[in-house]
C-alpha atoms as a PDB file:
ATOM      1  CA  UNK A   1     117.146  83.487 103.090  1.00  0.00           C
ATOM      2  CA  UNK A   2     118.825  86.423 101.824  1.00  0.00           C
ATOM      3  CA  UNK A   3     118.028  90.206 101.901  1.00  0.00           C
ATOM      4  CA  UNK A   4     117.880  90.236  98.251  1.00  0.00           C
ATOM      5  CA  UNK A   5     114.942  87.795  97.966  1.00  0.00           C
ATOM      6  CA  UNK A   6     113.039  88.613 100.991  1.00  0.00           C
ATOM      7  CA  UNK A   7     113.001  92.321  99.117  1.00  0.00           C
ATOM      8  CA  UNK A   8     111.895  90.489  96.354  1.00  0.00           C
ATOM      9  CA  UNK A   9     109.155  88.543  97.814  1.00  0.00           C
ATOM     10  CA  UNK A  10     107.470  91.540  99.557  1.00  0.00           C
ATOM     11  CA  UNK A  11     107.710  93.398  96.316  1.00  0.00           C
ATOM     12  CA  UNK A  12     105.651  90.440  95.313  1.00  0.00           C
ATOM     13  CA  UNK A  13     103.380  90.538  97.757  1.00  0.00           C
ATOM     14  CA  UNK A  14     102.506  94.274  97.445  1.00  0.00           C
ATOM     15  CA  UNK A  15     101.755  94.174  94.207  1.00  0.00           C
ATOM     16  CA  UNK A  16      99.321  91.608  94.803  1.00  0.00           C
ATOM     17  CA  UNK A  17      97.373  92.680  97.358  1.00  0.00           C
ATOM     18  CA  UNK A  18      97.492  95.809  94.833  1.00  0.00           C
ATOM     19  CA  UNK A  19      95.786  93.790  92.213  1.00  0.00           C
ATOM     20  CA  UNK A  20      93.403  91.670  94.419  1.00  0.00           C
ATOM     21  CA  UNK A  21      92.000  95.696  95.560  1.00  0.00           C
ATOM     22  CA  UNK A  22      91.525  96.333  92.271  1.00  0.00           C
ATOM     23  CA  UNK A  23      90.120  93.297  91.007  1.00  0.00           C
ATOM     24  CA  UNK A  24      87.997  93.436  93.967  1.00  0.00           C
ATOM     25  CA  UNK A  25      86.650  96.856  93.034  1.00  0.00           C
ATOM     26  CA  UNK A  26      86.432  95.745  89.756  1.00  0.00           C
ATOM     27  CA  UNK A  27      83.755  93.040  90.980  1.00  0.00           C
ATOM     28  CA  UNK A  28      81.688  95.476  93.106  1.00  0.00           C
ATOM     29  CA  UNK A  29      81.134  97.431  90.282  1.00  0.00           C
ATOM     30  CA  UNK A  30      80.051  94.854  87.926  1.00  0.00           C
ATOM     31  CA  UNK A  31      77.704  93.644  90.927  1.00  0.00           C
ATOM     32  CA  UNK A  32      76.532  96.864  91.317  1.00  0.00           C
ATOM     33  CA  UNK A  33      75.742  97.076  87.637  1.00  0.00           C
ATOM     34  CA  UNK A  34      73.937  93.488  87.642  1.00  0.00           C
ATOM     35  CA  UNK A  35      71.719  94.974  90.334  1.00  0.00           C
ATOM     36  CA  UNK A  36      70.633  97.868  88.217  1.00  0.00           C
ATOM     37  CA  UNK A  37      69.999  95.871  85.098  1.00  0.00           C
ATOM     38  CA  UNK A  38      68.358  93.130  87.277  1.00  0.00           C
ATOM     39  CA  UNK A  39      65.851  96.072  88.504  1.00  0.00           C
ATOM     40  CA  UNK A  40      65.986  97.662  85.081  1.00  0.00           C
ATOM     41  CA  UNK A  41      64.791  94.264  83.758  1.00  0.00           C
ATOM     42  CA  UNK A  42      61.945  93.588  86.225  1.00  0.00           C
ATOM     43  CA  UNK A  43      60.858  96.952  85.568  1.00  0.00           C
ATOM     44  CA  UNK A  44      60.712  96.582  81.876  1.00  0.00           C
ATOM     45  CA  UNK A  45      58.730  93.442  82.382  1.00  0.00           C
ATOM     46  CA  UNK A  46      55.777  94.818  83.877  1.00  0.00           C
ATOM     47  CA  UNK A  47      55.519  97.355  82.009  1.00  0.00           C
ATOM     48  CA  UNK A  48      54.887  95.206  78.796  1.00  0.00           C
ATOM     49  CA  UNK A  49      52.471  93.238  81.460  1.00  0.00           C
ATOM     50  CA  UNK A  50      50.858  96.034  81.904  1.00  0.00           C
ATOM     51  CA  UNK A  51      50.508  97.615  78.122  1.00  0.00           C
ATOM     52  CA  UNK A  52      49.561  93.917  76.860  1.00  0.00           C
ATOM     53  CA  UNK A  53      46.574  93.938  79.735  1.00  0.00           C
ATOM     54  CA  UNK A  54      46.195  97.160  78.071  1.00  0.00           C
ATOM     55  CA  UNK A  55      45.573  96.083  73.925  1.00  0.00           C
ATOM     56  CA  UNK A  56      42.363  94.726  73.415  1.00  0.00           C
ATOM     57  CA  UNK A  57      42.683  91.060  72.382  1.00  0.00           C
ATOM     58  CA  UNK A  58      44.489  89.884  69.741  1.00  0.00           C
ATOM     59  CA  UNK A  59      42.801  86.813  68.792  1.00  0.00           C
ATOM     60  CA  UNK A  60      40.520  88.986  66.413  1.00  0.00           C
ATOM     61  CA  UNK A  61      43.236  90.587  64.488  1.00  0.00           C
ATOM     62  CA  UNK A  62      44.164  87.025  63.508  1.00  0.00           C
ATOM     63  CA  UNK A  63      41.073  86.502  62.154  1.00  0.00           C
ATOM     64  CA  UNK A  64      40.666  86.291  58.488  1.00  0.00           C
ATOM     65  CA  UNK A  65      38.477  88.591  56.447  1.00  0.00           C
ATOM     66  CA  UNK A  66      34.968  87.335  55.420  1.00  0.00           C
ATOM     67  CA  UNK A  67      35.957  87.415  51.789  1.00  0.00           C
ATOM     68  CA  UNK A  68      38.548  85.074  51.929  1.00  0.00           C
END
């Protein structure tokens, strides 16, 4: 194999382990970010639990007037 290529390859090889660290930190991030929404989420959910617990029922507001 010559100089020339073997140059060549680890050239190659740098720049991908380059990428795959970046790409990597790229996906620990977005995990990261999925965890907070995911928590964000769960939060938002029991709060609307909690305020529809809250609201007296509903099924009277559906009701229709006596005059009709």
């Amino acid at each position: 194999m010559s100089e020339e290529r073997f140059i060549d390859l680890e050239s190659r090889m740098a720049h991908q382990d380059q990428l795959l660290n970046e790409l990597n930190d790229v996906v620990t991030g977005q995990q990261a970010k999925i965890m907070q929404l995911d928590e964000l989420c769960k939060s938002l959910i029991a709060r609307i639990r909690s305020l529809s617990d809250a609201i007296p029922a509903a099924g009277s507001a559906d009701e229709r007037p006596p005059h009709y």
